[in-house]
C-alpha atoms as a PDB file:
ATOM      1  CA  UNK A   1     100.672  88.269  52.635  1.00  0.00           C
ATOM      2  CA  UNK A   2     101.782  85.122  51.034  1.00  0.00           C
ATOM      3  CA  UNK A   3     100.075  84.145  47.954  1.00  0.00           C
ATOM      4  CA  UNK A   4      97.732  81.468  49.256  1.00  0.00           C
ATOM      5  CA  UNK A   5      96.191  84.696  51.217  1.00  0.00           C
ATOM      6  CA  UNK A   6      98.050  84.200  54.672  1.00  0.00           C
ATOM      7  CA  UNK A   7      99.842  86.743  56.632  1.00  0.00           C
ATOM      8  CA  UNK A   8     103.900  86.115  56.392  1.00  0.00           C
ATOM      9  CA  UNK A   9     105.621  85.512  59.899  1.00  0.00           C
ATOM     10  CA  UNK A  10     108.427  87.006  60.701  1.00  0.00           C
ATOM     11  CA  UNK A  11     111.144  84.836  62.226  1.00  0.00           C
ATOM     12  CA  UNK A  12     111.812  84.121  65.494  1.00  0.00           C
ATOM     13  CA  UNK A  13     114.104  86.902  67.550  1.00  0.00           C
ATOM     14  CA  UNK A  14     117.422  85.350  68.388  1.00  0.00           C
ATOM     15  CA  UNK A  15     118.244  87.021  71.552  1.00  0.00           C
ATOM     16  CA  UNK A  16     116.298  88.364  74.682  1.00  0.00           C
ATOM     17  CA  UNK A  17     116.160  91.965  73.787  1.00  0.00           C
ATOM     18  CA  UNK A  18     114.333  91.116  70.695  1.00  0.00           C
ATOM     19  CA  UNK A  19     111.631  88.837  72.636  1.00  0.00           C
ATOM     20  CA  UNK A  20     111.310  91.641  74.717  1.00  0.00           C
ATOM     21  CA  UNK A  21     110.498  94.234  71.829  1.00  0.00           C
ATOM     22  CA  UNK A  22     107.586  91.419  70.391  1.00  0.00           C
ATOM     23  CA  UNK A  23     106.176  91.202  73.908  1.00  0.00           C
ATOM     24  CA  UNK A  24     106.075  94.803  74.688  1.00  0.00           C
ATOM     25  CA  UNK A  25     104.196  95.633  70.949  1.00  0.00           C
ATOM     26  CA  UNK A  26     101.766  93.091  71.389  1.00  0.00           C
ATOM     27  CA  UNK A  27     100.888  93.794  75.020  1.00  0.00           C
ATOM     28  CA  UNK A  28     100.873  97.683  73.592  1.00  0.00           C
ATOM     29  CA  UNK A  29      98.600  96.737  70.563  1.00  0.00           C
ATOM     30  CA  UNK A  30      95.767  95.195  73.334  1.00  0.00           C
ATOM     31  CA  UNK A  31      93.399  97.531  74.530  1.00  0.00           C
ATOM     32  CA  UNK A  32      92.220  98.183  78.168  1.00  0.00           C
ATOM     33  CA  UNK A  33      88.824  97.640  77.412  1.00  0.00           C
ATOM     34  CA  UNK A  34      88.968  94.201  75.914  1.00  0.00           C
ATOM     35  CA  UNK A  35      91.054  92.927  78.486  1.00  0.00           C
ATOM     36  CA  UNK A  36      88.723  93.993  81.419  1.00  0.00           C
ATOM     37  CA  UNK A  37      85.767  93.264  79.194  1.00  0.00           C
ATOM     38  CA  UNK A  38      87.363  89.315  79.011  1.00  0.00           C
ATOM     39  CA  UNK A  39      88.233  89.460  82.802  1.00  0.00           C
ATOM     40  CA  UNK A  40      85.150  90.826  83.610  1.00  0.00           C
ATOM     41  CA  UNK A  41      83.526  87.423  85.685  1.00  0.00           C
ATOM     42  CA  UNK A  42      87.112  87.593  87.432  1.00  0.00           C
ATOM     43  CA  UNK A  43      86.392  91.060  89.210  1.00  0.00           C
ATOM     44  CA  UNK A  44      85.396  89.635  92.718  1.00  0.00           C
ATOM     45  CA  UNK A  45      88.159  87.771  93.176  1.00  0.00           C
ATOM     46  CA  UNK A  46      91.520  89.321  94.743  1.00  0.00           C
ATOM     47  CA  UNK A  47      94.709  89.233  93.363  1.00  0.00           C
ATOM     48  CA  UNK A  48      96.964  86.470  94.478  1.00  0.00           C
ATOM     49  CA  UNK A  49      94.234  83.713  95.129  1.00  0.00           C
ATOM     50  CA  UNK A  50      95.433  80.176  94.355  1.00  0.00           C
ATOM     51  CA  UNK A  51      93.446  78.146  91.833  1.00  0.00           C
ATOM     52  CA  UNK A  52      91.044  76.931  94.311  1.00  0.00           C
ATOM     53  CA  UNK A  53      89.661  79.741  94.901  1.00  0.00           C
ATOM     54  CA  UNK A  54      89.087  80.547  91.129  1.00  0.00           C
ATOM     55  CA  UNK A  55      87.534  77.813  90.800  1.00  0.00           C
ATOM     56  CA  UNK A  56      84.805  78.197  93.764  1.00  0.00           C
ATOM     57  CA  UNK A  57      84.338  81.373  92.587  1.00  0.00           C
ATOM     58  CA  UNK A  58      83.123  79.597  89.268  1.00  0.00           C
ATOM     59  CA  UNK A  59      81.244  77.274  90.306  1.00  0.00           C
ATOM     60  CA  UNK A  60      79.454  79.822  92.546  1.00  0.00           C
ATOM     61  CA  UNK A  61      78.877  82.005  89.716  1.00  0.00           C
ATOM     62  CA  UNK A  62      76.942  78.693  87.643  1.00  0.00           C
ATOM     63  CA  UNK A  63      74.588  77.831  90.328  1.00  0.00           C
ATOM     64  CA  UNK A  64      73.408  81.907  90.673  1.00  0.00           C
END
């Protein structure tokens, strides 16, 4: 931490492989039960629906 109390980035990977490694530990450092937990209204619809269908499937769910 910095002395105002904030956490220090780090900078920016120059080259793919290091994007790569920061996507892979933070995808790693999520859990599987906060990610269903958050898609959790999402679970009746299939994969590969469009938007459209998201969104009737929302506005279903709001008049129930």
């Amino acid at each position: 931490m910095c002395g105002t109390g904030c956490k220090t980035r780090r900078p920016a990977p120059k080259s793919i492989s290091g994007w790569r490694q920061v996507v892979t530990r933070r995808v790693s450092n999520m859990t599987a039960t906060s990610q269903t937990e958050e898609d959790e209204h999402l679970a009746d619809i299939e994969d590969g629906c469009g938007c459209a269908e998201v969104w009737e499937h929302m506005s279903e769910q709001r008049n129930d």
